[in-house]
C-alpha atoms as a PDB file:
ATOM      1  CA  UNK A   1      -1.935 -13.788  -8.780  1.00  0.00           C
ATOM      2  CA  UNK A   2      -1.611 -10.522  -6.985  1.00  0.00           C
ATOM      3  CA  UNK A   3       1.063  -9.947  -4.739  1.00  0.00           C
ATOM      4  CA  UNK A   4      -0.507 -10.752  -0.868  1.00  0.00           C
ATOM      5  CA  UNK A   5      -1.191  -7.742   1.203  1.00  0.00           C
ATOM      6  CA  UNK A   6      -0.414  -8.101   4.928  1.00  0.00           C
ATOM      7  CA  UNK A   7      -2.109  -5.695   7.739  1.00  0.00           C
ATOM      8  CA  UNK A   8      -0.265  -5.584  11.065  1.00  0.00           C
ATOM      9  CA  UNK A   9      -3.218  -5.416  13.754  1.00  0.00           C
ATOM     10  CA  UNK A  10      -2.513  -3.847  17.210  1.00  0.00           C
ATOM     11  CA  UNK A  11      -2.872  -7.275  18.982  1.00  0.00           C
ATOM     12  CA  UNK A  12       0.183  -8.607  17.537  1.00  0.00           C
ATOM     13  CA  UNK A  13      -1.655 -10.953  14.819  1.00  0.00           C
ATOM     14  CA  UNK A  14      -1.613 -10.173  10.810  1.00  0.00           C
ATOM     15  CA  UNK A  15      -4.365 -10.406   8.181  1.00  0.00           C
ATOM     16  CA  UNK A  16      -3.663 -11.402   5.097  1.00  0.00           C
ATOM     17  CA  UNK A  17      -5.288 -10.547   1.796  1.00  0.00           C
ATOM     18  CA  UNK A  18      -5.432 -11.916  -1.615  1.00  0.00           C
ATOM     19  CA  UNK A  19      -7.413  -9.954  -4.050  1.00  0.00           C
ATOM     20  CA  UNK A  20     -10.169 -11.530  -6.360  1.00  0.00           C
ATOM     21  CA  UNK A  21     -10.734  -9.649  -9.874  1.00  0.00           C
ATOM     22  CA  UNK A  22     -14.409  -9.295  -9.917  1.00  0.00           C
ATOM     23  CA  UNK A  23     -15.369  -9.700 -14.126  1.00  0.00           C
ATOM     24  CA  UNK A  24     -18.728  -8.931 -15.064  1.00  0.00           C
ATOM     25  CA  UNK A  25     -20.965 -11.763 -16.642  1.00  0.00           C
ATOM     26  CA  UNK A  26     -21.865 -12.435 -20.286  1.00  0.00           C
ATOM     27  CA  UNK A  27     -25.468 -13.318 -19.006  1.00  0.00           C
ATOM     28  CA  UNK A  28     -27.919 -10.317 -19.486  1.00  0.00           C
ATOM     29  CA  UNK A  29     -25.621  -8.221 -20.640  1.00  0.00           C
ATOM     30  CA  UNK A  30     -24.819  -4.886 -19.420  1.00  0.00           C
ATOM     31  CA  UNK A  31     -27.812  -4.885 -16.872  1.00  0.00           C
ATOM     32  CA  UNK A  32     -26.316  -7.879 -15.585  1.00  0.00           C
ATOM     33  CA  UNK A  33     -28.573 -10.912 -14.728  1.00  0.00           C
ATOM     34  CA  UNK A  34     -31.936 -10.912 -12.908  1.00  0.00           C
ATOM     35  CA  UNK A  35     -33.526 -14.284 -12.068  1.00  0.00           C
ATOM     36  CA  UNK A  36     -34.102 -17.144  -9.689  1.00  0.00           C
ATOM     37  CA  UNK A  37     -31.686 -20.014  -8.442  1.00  0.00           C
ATOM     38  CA  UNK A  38     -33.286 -22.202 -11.308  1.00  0.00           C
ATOM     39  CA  UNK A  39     -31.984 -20.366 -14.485  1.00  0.00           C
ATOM     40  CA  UNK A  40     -28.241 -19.917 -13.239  1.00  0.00           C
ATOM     41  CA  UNK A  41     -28.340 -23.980 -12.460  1.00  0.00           C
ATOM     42  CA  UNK A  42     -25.241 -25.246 -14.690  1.00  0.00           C
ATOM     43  CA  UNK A  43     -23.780 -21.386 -15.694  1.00  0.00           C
ATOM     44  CA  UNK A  44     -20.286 -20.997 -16.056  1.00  0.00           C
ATOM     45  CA  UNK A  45     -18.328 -17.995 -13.833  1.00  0.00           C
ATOM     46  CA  UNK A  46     -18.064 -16.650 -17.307  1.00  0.00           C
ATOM     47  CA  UNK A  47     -21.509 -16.403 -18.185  1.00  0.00           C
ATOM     48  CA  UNK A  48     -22.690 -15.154 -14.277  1.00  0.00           C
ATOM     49  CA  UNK A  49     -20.074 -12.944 -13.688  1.00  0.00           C
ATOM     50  CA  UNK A  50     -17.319 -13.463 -10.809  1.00  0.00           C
ATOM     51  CA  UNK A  51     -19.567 -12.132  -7.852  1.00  0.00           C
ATOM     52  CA  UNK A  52     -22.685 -13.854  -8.628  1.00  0.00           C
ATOM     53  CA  UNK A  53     -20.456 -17.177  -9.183  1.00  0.00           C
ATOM     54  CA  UNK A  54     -19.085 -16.871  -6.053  1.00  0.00           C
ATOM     55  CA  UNK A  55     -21.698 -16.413  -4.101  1.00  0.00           C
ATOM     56  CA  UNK A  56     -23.770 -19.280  -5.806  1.00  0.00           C
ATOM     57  CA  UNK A  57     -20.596 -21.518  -4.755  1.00  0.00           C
ATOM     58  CA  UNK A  58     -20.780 -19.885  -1.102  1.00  0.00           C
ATOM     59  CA  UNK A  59     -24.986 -20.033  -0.459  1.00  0.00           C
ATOM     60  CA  UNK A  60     -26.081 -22.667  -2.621  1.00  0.00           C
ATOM     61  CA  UNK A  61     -23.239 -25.025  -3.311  1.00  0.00           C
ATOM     62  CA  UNK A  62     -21.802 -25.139   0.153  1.00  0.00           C
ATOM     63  CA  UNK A  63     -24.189 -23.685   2.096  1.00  0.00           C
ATOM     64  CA  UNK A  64     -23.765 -26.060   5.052  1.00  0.00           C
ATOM     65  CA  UNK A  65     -19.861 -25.400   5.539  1.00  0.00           C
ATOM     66  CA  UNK A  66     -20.023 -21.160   6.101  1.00  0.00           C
ATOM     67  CA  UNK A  67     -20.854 -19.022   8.171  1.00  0.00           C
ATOM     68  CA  UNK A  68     -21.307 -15.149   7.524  1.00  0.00           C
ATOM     69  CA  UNK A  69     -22.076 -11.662   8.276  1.00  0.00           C
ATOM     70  CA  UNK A  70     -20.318  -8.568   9.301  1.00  0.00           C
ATOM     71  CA  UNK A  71     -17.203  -8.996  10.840  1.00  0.00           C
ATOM     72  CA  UNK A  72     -15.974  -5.354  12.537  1.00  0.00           C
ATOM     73  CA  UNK A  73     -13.775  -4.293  15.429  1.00  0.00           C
ATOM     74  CA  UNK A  74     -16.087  -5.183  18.340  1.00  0.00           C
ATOM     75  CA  UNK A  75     -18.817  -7.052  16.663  1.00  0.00           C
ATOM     76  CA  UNK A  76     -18.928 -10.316  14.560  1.00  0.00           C
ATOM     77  CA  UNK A  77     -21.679 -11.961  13.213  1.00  0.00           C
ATOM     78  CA  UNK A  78     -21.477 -15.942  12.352  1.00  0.00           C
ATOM     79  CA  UNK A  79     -24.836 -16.574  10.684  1.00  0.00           C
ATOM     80  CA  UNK A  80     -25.537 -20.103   9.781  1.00  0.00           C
ATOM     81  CA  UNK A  81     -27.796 -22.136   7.514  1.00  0.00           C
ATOM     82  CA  UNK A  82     -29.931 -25.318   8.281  1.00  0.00           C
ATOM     83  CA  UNK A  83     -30.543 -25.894   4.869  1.00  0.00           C
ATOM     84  CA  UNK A  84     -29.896 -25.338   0.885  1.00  0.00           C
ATOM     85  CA  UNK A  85     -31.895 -22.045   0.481  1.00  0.00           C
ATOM     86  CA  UNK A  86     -35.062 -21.968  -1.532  1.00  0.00           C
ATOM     87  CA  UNK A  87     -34.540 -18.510  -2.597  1.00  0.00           C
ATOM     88  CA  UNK A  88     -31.420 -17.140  -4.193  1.00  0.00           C
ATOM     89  CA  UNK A  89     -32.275 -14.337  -6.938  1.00  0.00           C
ATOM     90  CA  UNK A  90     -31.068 -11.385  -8.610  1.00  0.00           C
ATOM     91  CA  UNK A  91     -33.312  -8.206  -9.256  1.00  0.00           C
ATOM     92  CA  UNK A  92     -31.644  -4.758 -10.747  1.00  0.00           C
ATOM     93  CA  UNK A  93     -28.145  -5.846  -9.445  1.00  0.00           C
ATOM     94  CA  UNK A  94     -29.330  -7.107  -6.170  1.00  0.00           C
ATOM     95  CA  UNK A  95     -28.959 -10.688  -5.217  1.00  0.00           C
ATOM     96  CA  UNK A  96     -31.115 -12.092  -2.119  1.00  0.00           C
ATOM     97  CA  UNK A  97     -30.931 -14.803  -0.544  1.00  0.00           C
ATOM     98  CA  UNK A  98     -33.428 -16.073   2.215  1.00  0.00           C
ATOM     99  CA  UNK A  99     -32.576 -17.990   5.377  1.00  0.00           C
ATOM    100  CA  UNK A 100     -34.795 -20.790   5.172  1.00  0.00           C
ATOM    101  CA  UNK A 101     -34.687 -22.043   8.904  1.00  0.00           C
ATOM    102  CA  UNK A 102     -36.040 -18.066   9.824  1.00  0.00           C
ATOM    103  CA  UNK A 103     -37.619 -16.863   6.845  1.00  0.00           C
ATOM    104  CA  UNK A 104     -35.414 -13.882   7.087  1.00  0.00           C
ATOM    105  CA  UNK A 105     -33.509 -13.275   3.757  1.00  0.00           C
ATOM    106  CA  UNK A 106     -30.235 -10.315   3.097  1.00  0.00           C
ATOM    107  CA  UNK A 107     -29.611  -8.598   0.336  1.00  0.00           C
ATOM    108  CA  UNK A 108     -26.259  -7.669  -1.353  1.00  0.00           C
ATOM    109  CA  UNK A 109     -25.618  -5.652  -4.692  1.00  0.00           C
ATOM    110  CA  UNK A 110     -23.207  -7.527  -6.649  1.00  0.00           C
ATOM    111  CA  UNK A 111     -23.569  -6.281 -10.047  1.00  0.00           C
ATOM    112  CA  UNK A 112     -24.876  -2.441 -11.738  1.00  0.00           C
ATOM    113  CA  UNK A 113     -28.301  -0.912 -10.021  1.00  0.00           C
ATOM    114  CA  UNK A 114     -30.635   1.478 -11.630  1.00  0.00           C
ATOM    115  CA  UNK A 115     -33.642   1.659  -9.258  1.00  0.00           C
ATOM    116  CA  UNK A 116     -37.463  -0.062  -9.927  1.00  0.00           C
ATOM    117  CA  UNK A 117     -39.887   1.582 -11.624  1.00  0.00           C
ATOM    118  CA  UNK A 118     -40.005   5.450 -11.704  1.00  0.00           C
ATOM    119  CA  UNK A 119     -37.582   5.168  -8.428  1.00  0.00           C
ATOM    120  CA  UNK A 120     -34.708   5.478 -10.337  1.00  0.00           C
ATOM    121  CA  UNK A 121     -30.910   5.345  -8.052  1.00  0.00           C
ATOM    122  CA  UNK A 122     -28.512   8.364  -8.642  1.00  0.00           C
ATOM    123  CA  UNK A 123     -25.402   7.147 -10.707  1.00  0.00           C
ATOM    124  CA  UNK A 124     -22.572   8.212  -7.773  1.00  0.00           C
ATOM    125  CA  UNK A 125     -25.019   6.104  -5.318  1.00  0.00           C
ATOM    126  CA  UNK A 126     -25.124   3.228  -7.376  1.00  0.00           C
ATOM    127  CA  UNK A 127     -21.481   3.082  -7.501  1.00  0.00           C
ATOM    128  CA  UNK A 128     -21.206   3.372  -3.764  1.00  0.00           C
ATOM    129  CA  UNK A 129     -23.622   0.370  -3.073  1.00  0.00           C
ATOM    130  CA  UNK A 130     -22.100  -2.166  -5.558  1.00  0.00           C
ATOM    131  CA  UNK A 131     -19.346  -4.539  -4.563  1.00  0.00           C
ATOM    132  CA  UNK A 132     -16.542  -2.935  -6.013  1.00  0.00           C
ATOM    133  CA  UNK A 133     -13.939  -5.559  -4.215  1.00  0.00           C
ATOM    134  CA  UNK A 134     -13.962  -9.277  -2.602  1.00  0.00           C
ATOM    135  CA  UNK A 135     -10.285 -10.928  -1.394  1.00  0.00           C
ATOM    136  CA  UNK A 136      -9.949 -13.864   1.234  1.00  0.00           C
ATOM    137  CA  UNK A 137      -8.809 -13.224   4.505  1.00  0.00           C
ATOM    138  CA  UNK A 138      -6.257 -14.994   6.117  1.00  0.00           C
ATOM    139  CA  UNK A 139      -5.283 -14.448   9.606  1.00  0.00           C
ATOM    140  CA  UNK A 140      -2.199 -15.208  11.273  1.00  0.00           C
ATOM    141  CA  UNK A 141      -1.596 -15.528  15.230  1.00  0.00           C
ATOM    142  CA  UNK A 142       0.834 -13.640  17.120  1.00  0.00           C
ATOM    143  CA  UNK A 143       3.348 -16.252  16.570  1.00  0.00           C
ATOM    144  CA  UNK A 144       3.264 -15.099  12.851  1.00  0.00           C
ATOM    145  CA  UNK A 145       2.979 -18.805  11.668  1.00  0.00           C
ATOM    146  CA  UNK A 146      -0.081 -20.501  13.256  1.00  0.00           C
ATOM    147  CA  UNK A 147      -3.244 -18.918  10.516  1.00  0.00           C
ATOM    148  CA  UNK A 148      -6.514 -18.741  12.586  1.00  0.00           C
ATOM    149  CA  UNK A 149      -9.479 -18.242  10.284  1.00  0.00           C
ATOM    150  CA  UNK A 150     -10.001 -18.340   6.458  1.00  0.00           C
ATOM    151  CA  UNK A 151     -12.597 -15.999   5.158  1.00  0.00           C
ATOM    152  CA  UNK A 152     -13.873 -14.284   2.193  1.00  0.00           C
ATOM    153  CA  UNK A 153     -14.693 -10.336   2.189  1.00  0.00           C
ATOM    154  CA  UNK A 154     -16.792  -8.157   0.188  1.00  0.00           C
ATOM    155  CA  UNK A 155     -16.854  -4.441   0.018  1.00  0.00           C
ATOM    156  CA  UNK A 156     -19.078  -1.981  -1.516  1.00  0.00           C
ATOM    157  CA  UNK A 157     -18.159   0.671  -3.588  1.00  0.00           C
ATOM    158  CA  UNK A 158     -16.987   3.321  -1.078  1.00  0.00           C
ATOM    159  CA  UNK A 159     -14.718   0.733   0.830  1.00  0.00           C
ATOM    160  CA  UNK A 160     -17.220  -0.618   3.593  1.00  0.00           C
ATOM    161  CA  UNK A 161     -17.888  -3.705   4.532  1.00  0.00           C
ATOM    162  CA  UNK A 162     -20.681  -5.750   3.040  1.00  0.00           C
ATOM    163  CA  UNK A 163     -20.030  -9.248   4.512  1.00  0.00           C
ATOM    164  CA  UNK A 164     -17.473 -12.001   5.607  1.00  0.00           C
ATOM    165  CA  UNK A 165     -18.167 -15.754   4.860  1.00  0.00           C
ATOM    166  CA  UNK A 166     -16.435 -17.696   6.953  1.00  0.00           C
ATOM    167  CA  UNK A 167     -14.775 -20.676   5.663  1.00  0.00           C
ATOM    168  CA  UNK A 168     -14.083 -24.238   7.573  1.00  0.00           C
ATOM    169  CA  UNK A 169     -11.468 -23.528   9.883  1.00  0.00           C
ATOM    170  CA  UNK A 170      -8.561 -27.072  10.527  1.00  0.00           C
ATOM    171  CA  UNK A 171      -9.019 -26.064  14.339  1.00  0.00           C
ATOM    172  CA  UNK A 172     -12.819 -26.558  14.970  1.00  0.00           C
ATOM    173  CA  UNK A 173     -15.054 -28.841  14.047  1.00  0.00           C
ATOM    174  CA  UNK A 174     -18.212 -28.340  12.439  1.00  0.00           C
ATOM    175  CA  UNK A 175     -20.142 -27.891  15.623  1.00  0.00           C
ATOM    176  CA  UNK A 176     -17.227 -25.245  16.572  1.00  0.00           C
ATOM    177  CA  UNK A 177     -15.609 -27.213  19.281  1.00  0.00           C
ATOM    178  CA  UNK A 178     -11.943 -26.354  19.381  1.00  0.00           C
ATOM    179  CA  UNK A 179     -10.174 -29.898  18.072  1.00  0.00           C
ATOM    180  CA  UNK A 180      -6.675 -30.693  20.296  1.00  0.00           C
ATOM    181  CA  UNK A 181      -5.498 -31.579  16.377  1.00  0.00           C
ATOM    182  CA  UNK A 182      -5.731 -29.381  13.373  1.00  0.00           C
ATOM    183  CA  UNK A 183      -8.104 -30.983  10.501  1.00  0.00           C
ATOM    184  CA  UNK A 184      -6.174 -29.898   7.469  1.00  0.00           C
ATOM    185  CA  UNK A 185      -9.139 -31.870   5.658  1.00  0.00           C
ATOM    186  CA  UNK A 186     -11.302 -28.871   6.472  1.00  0.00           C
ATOM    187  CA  UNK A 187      -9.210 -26.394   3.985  1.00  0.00           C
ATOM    188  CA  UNK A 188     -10.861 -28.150   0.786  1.00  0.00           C
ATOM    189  CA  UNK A 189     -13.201 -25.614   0.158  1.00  0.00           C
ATOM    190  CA  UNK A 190     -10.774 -22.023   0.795  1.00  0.00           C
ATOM    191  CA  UNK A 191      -8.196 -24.536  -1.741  1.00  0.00           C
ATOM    192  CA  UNK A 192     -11.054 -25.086  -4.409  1.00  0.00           C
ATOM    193  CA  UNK A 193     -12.172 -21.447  -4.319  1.00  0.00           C
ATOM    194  CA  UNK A 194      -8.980 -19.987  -4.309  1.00  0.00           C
ATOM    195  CA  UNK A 195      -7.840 -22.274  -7.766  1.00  0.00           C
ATOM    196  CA  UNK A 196     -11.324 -21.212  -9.018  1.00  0.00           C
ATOM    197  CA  UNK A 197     -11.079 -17.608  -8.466  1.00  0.00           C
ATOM    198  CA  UNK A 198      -7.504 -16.078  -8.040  1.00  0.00           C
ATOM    199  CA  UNK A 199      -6.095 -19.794 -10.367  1.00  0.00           C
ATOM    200  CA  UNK A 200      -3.901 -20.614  -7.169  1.00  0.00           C
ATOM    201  CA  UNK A 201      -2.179 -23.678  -8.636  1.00  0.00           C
ATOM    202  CA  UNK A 202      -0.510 -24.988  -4.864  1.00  0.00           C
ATOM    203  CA  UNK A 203      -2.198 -24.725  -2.487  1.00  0.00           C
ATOM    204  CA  UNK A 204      -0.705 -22.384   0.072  1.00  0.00           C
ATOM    205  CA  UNK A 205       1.901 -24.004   2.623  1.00  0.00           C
ATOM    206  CA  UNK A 206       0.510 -25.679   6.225  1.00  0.00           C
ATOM    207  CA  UNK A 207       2.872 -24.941   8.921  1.00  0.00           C
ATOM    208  CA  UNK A 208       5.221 -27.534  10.333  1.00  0.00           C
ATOM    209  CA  UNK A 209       4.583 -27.160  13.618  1.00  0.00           C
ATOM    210  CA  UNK A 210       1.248 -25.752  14.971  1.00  0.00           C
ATOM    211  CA  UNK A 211       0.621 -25.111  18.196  1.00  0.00           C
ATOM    212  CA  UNK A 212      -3.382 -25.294  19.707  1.00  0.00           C
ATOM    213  CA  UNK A 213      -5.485 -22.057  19.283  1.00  0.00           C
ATOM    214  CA  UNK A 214      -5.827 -20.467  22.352  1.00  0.00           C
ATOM    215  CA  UNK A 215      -9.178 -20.812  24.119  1.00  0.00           C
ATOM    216  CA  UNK A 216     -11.617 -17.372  24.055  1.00  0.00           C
END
């Protein structure tokens, strides 16, 4: 593992980041993989790739334990599923995934895009539109011991956001009702994906004494 990278943020609390080292797949090739949810069933990370792994585990596996969108100074978007989507695919680098309580679906380029047809994408814009770097996000209260969410962050190629998934947090409960005890239970998930993807052996330490999250 990477060394941890800690950001100081102007209200006094600390984000944490731990880098994940995106490998491209052995499916497809260079082109990477194009396809529906049905032909990736049972693929190793190996053979998908890191990004399109991750996000399988993310949208399909857990689907019912994230929330996600962009997650800015000012604005922050907690998008949530009601079911196991029906449509998770990749087409010229792009995976989408629909939203099947809505019908409405995102997009996100995880792995090299060329354009469709004649359409063809300039090279320096295809590198700027691929996810070029993914980490989970830690952050820390102003105590500097008490963590407050657990997330996971893509960015494209030029060093913008793409999205943040949202990850159970110990201090709310699935309906996001602040609990008066932490559920350290609800850390499973950030543990599993962080031995899976950056091979985190121990799980990181829980503080010893945690006070309640403040109320918004």
């Amino acid at each position: 593992m990477k060394k941890t990278r800690i950001v100081r943020n102007l209200d006094g609390t600390r984000t944490e980041y731990d880098e994940i080292p995106i490998r491209a797949g052995t499916l497809g090739g260079v082109k990477g993989f194009n396809g529906p949810l049905k032909r990736i069933q049972g693929k190793s990370e190996k053979e998908l790739g890191t990004l399109i792994s991750l996000c399988r585990d993310l949208f399909v596996e857990n689907w019912d334990q994230i929330r996600f969108g962009p997650c800015i100074e000012g604005a922050v978007f907690e998008i949530s599923m009601r079911r196991k989507p029906e449509l998770f695919s990749m087409l010229d680098g792009y995976l989408t995934v629909e939203l099947p309580h809505a019908k409405d679906h995102f997009h996100l380029c995880l792995s090299e895009t060329r354009g469709l047809g004649k359409q063809k994408t300039p090279r320096a814009q295809a590198k700027v539109r691929q996810c070029g770097r993914a980490a989970f996000v830690r952050t820390v209260g102003k105590d500097g011991c008490t963590p407050r969410a657990w997330s996971i962050r893509l960015w494209n190629g030029k060093g913008e956001q793409m999205a943040t998934v949202f990850l159970p947090n110990p201090h709310l409960s699935g309906k996001l009702e602040h609990l008066k005890k932490p559920d350290w239970s609800r850390l499973e998930l950030w543990n599993d994906l962080r031995r899976k993807y950056i091979g985190e052996k121990v799980p990181q330490p829980l503080p010893a004494d945690v006070p309640m999250l403040e109320h918004a």
